[in-house]
N, C-alpha and C. Protein backbone atom coordinates (compact mmCIF):
# COMPACT_ATOMS: atom_id res chain seq x y z
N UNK A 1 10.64 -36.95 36.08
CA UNK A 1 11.18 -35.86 35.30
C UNK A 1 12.20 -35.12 36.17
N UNK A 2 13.38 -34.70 35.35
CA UNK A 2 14.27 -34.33 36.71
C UNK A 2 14.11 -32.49 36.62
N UNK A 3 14.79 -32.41 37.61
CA UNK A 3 14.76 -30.43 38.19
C UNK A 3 14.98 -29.85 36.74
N UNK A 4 16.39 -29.89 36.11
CA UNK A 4 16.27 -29.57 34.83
C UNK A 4 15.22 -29.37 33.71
N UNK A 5 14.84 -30.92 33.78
CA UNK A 5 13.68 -30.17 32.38
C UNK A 5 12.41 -29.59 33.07
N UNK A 6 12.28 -29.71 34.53
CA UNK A 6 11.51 -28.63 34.59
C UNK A 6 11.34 -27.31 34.83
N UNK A 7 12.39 -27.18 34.86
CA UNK A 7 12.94 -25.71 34.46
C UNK A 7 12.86 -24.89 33.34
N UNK A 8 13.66 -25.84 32.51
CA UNK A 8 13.48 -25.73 31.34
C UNK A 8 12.19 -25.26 30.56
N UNK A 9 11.37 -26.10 31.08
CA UNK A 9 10.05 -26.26 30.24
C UNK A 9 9.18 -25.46 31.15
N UNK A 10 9.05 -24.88 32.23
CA UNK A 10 8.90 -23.67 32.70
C UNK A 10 9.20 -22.38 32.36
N UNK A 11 10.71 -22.22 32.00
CA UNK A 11 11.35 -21.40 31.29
C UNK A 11 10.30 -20.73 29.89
N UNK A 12 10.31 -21.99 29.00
CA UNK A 12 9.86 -22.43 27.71
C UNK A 12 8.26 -21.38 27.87
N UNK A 13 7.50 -21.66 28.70
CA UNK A 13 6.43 -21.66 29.60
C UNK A 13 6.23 -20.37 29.25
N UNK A 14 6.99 -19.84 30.20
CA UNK A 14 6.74 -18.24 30.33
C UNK A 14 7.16 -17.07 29.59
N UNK A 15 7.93 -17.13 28.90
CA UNK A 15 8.59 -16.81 27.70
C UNK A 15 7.35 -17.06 26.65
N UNK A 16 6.99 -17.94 26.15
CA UNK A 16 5.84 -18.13 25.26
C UNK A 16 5.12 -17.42 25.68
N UNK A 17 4.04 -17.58 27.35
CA UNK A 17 3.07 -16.26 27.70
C UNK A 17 3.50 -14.88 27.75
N UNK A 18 4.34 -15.14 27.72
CA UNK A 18 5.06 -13.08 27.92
C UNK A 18 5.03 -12.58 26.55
N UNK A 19 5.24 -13.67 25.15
CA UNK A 19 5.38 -13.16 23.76
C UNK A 19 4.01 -12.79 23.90
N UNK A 20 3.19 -13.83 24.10
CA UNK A 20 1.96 -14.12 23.88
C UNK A 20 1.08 -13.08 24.00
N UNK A 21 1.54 -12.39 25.78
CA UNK A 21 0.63 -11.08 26.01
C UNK A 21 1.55 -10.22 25.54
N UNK A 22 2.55 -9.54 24.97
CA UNK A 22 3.19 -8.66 24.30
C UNK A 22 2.70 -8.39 23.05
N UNK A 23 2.34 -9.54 22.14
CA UNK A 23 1.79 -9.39 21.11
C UNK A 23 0.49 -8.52 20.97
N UNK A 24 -0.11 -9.35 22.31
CA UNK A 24 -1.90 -8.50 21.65
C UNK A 24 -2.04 -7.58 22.55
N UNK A 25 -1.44 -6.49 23.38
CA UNK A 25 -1.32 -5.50 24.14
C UNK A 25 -2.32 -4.54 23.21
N UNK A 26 -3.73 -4.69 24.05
CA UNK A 26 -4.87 -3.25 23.30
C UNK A 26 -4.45 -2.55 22.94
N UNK A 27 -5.26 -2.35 22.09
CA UNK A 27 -5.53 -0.85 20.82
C UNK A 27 -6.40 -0.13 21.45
N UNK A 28 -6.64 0.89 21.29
CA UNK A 28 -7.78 1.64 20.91
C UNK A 28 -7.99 2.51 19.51
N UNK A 29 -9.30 1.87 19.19
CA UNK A 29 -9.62 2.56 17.77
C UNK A 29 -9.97 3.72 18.45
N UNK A 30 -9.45 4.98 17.62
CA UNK A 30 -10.27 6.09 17.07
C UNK A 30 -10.69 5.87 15.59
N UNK A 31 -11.91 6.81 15.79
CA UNK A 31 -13.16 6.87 14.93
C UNK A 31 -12.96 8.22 14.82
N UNK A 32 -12.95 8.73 13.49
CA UNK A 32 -13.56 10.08 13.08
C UNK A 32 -14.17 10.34 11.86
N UNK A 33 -15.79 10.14 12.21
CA UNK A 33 -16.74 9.84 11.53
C UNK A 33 -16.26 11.65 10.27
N UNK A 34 -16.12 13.07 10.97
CA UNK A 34 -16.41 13.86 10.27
C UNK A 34 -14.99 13.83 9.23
N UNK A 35 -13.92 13.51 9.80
CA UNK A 35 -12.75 13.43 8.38
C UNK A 35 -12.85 11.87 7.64
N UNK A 36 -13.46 11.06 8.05
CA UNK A 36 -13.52 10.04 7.73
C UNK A 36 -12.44 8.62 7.34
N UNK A 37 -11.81 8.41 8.97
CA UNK A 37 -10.81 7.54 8.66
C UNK A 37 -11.23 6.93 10.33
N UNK A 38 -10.46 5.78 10.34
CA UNK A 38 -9.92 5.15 11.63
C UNK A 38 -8.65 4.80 11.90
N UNK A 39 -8.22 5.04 12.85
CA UNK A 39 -6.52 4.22 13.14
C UNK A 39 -6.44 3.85 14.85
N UNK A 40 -5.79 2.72 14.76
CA UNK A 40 -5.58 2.64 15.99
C UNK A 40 -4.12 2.60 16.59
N UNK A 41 -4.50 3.14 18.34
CA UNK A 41 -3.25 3.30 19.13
C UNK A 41 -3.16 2.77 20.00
N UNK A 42 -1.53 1.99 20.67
CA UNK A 42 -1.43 1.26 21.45
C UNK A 42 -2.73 1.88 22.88
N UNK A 43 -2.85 1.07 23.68
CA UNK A 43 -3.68 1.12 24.79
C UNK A 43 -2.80 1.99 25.94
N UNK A 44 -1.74 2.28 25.67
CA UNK A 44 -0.76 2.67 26.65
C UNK A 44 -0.38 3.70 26.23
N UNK A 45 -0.76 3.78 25.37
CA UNK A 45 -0.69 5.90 24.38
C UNK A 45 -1.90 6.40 25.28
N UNK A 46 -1.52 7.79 25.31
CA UNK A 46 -2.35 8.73 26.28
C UNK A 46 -2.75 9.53 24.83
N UNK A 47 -4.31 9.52 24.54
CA UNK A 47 -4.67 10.32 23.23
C UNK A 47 -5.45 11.67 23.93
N UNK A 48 -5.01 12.67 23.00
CA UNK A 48 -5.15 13.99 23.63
C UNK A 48 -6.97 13.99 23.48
N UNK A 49 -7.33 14.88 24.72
CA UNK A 49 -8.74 15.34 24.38
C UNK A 49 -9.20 16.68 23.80
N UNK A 50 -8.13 17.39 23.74
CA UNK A 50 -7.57 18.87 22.98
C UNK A 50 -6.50 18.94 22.42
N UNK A 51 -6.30 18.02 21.10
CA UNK A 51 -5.71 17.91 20.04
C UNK A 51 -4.73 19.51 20.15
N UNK A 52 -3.39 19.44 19.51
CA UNK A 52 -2.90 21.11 19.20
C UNK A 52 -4.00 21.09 17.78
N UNK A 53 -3.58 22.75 17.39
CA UNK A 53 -4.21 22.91 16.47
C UNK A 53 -4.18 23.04 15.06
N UNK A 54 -4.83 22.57 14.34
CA UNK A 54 -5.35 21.86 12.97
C UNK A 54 -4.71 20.12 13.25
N UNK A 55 -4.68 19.96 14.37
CA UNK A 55 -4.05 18.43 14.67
C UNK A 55 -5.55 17.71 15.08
N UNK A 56 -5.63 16.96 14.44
CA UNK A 56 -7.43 15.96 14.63
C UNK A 56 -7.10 15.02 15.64
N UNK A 57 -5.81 14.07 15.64
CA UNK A 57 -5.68 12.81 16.63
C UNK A 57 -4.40 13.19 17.05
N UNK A 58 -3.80 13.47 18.13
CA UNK A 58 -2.92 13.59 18.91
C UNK A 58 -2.39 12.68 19.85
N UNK A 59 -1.40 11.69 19.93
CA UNK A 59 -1.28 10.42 21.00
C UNK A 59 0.11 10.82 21.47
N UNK A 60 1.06 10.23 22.81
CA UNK A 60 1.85 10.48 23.32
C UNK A 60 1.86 8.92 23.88
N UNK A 61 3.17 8.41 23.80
CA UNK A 61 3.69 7.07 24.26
C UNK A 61 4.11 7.08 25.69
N UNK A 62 2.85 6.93 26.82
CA UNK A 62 3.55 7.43 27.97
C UNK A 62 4.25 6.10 28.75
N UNK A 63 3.86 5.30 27.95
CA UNK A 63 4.48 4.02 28.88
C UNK A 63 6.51 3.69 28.56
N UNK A 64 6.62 4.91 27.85
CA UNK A 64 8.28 4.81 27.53
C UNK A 64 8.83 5.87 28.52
N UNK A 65 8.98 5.42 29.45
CA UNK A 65 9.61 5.94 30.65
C UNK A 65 10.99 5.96 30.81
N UNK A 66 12.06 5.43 29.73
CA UNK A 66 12.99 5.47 29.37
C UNK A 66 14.15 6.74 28.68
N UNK A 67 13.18 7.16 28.82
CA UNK A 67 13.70 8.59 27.83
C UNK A 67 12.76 10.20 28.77
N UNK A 68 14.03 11.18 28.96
CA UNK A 68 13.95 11.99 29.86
C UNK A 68 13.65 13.22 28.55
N UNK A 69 12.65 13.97 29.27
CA UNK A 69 12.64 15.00 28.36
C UNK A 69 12.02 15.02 27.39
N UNK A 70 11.62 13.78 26.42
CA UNK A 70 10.39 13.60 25.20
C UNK A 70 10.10 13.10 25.19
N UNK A 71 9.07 12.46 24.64
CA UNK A 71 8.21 11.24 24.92
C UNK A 71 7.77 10.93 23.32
N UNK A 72 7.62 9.62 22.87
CA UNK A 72 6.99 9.73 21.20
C UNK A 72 5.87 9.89 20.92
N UNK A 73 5.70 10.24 20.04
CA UNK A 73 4.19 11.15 19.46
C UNK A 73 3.77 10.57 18.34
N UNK A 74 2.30 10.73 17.87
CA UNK A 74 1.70 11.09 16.61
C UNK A 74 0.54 11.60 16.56
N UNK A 75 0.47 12.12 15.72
CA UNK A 75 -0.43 13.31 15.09
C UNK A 75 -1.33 13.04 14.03
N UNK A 76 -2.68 13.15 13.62
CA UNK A 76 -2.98 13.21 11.99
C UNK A 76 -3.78 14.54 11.51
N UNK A 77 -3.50 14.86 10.67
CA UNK A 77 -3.78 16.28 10.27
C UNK A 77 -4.69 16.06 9.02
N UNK A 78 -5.69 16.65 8.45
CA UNK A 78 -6.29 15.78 7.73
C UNK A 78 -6.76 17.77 7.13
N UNK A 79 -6.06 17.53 5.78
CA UNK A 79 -6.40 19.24 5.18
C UNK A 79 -7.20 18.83 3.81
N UNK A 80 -8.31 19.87 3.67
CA UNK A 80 -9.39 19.50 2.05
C UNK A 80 -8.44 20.21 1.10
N UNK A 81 -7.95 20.03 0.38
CA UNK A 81 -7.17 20.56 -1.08
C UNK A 81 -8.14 20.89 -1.65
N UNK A 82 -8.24 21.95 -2.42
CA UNK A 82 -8.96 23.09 -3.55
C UNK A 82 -8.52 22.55 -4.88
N UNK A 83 -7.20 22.19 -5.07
CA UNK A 83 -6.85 21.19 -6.48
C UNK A 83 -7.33 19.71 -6.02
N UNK A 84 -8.05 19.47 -7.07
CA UNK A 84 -8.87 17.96 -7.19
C UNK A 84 -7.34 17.24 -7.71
N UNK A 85 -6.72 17.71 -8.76
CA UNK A 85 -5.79 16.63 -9.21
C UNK A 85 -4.75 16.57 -8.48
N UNK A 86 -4.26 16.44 -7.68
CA UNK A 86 -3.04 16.49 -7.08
C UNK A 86 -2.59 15.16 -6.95
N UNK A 87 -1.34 15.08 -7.29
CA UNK A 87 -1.28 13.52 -7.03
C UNK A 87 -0.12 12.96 -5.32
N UNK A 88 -0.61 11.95 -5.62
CA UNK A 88 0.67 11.83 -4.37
C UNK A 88 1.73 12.35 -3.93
N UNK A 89 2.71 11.66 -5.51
CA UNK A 89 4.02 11.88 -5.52
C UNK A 89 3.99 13.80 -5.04
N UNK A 90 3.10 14.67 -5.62
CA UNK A 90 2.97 16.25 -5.60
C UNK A 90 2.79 16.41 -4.52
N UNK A 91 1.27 15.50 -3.54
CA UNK A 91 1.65 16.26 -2.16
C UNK A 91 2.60 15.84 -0.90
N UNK A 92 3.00 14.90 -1.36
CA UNK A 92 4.62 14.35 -0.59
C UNK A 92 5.65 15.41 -0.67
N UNK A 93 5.85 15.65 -1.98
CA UNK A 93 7.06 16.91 -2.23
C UNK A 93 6.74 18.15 -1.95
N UNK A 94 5.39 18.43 -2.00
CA UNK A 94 5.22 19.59 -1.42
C UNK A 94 5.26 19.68 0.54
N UNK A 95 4.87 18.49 1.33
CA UNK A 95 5.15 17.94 2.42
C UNK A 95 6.27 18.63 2.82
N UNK A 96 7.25 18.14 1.99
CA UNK A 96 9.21 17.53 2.39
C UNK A 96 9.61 19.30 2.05
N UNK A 97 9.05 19.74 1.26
CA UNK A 97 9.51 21.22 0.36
C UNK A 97 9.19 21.79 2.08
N UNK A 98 7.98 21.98 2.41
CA UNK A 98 7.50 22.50 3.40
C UNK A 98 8.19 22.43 4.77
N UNK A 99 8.63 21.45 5.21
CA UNK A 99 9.22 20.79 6.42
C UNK A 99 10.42 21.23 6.34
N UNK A 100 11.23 21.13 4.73
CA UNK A 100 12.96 21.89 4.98
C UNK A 100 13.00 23.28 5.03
N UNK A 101 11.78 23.98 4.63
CA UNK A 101 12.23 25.50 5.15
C UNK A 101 11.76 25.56 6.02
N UNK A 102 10.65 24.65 7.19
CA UNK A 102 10.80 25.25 8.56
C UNK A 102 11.32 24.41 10.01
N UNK A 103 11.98 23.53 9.20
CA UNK A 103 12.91 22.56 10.86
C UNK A 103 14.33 23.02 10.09
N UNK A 104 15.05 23.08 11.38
CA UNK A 104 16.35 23.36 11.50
C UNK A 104 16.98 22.15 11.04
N UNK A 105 17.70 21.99 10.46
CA UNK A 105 18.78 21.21 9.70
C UNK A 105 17.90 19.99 9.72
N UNK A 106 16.93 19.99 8.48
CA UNK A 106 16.23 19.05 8.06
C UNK A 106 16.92 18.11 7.00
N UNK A 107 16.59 17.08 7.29
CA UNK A 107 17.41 16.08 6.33
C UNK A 107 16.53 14.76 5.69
N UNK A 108 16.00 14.80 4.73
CA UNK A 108 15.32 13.39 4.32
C UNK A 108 16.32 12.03 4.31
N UNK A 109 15.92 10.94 5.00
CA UNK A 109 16.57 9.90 5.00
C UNK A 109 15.97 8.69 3.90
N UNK A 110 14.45 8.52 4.25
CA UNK A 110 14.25 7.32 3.44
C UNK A 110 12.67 7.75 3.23
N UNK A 111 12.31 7.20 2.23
CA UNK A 111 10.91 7.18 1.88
C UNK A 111 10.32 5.91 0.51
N UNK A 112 9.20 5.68 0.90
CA UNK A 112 8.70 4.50 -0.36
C UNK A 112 7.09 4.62 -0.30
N UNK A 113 6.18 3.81 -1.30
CA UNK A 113 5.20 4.05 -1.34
C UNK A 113 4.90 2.40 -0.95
N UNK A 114 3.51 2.63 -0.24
CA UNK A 114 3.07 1.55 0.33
C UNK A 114 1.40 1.72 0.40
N UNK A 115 0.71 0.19 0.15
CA UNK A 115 -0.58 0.15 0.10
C UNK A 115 -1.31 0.26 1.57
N UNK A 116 -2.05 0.98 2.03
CA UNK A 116 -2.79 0.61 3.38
C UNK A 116 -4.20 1.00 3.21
N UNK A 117 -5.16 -0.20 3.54
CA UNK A 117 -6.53 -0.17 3.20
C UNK A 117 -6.75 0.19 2.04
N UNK A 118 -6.02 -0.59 0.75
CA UNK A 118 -5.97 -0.42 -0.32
C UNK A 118 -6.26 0.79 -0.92
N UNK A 119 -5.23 1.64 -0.59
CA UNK A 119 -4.98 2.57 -0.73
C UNK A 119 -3.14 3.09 -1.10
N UNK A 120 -2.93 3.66 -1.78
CA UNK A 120 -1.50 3.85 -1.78
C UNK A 120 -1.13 4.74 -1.20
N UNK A 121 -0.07 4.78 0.03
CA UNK A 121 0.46 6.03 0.05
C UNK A 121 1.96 6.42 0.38
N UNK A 122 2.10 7.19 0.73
CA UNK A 122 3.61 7.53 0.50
C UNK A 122 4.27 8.31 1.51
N UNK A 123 5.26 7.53 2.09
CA UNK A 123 6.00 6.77 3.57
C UNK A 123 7.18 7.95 3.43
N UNK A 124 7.86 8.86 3.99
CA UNK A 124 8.88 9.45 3.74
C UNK A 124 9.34 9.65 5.68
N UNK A 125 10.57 9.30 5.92
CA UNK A 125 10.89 9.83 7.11
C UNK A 125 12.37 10.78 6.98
N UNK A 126 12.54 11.60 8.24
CA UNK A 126 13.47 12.72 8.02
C UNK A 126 14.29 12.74 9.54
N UNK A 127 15.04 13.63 9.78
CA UNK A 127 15.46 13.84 10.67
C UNK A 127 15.51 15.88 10.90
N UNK A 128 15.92 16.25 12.37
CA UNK A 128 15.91 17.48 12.45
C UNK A 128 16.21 18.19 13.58
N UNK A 129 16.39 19.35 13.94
CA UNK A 129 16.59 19.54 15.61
C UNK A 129 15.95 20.61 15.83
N UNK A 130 15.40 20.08 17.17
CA UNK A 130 14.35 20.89 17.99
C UNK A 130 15.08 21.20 19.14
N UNK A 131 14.89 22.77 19.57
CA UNK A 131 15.07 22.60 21.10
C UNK A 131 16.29 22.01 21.78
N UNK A 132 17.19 21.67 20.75
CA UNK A 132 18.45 21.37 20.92
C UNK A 132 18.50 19.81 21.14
N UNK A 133 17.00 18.83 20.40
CA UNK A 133 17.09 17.75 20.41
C UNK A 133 17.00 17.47 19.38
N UNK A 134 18.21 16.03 18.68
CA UNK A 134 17.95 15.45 17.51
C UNK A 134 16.62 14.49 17.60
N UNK A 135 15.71 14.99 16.46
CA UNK A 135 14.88 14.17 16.21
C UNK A 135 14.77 13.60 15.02
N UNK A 136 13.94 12.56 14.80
CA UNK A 136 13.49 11.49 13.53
C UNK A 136 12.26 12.06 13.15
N UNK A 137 11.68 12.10 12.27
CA UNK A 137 9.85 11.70 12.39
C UNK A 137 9.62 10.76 11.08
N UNK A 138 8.48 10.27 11.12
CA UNK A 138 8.13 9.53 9.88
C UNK A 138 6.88 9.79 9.61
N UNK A 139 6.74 10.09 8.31
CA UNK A 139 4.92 10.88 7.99
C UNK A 139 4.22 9.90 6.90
N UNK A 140 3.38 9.57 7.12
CA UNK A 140 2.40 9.17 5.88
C UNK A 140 1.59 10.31 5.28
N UNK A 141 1.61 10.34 4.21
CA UNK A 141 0.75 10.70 3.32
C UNK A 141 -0.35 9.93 2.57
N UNK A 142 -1.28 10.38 2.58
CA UNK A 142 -2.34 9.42 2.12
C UNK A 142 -3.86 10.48 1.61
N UNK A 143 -3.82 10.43 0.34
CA UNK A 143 -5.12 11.44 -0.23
C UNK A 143 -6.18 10.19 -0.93
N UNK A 144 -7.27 11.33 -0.39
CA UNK A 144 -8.56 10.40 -0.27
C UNK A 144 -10.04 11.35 -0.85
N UNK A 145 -10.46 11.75 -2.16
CA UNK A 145 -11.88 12.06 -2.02
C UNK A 145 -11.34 13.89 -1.55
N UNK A 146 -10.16 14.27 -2.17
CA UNK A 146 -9.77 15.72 -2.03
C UNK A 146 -9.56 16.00 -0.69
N UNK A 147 -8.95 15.13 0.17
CA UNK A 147 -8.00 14.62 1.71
C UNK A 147 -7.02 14.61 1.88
N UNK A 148 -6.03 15.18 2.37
CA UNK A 148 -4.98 14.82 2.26
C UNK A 148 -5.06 14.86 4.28
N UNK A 149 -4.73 13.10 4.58
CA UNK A 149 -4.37 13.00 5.48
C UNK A 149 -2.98 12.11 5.48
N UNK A 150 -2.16 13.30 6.91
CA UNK A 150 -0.61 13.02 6.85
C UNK A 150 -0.65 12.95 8.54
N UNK A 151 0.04 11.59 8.71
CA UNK A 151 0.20 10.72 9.92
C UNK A 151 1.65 11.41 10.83
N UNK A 152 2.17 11.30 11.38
CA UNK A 152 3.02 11.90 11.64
C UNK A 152 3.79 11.33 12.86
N UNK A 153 5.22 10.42 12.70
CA UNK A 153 5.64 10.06 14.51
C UNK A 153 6.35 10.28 14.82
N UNK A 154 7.06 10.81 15.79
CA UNK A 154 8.21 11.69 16.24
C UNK A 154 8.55 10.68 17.48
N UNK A 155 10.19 11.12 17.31
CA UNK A 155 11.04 10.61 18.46
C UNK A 155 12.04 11.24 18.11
N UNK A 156 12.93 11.05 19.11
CA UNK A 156 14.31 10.97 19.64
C UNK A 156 14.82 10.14 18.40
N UNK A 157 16.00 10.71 17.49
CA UNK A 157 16.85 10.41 16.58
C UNK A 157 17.18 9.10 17.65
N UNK A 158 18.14 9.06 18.62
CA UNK A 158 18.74 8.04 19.38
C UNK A 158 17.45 6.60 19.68
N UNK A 159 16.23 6.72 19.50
CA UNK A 159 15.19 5.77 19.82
C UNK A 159 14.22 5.52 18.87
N UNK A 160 14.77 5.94 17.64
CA UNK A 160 13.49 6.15 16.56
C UNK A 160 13.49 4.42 15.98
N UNK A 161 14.78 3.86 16.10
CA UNK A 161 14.96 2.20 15.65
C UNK A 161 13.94 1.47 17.02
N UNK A 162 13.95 1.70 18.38
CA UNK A 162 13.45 1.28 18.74
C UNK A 162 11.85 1.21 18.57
N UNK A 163 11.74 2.24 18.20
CA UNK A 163 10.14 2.59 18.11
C UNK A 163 9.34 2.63 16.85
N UNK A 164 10.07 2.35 15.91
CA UNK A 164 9.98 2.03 14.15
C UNK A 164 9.08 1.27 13.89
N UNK A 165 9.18 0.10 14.56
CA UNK A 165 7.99 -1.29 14.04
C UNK A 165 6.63 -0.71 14.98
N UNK A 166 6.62 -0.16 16.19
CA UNK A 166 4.62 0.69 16.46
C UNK A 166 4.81 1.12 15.43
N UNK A 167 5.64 2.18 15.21
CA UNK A 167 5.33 3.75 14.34
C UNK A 167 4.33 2.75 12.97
N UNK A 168 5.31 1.77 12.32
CA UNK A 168 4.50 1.25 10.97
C UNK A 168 3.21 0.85 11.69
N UNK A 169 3.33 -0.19 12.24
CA UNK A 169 2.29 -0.63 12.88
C UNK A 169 0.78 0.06 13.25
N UNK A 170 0.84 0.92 13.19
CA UNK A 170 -0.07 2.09 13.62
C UNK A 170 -0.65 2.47 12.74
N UNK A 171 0.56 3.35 11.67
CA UNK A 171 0.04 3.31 10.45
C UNK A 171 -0.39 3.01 9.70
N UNK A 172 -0.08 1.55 9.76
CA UNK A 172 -0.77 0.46 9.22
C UNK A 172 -2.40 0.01 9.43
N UNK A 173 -2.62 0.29 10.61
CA UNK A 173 -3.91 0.22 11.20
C UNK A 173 -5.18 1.06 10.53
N UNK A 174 -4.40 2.52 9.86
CA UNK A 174 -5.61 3.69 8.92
C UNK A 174 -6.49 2.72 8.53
N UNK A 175 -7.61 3.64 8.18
CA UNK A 175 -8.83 2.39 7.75
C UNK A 175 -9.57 3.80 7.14
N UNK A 176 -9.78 4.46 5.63
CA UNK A 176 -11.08 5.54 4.99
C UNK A 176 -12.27 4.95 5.61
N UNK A 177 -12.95 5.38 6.19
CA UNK A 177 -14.23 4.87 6.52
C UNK A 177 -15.15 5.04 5.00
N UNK A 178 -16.11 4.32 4.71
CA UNK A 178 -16.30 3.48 3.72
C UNK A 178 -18.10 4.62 3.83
């Protein structure tokens, strides 16, 4: 076999193991038996042990060392509604209503509804400035049993494409505990 193809096929080699361990890079589930959901976060998220407040799961992306000054986040906030009927589409808009009178030059970009743990809920992301930084966030909404839990991931407007497929990914992970 000459130097070439084994290079090559070395090449081939390691590239495959590098997808390979990129792909399944740990989770950690959180469990929260008293609001009753699960989601999990990369293994390389630092999850708070003193949440801010009315914030239940708090995570910070510390392995993005790339970016000076913020780091990406998420949050889940999980509030009991007093109206039983409320429907999605209502507490999404009331969400977005909420968020443009208190971020500075808030702007909705995109939003859709999507099933997770057969469940529907409803995906809206925005942009805004903090602190004299443009940011993105993207929130789930998701009501459950008079729940309204809303997911929440923040970045850097300039890194929010990079960090888009965790952000779903994550979200994707919710689980109502049963």
């Amino acid at each position: 076999m000459s130097l070439f193809k084994i290079i090559v096929l070395f090449s081939v080699f390691a590239v495959t193991v590098g997808l390979c361990f990129a792909q399944s890079a740990p989770y950690s589930k959180i469990v929260n038996q008293e609001n009753g959901f699960s989601i999990d976060v990369p293994g390389t998220w630092k999850i708070a042990q003193t949440p801010p407040p009315d914030t239940i799961v708090y995570a910070e992306n510390i392995s993005d060392n790339d970016t000076v000054g913020y780091i990406e986040s998420m949050s889940v906030i999980v509030e009991t509604h007093a109206v039983t009927d409320m429907t999605l589409e209502e507490a999404c808009n009331v969400r977005m209503l909420n968020l443009s009178n208190e971020l500075d030059q808030y702007r909705h970009v995109d939003d859709d509804v999507e099933r997770i743990d057969n469940t529907d809920t409803h995906w809206f992301n925005y942009t805004y400035t903090k602190n004299e930084n443009n940011l993105t966030d993207l929130s789930y909404i998701i009501l459950n049993n008079n729940r309204q839990y809303t997911i929440t991931f923040s970045s850097l407007t300039a890194d929010f494409e990079k960090h888009k497929g965790a952000f779903f990914k994550i979200a994707r992970s919710f689980r109502l505990l049963k």
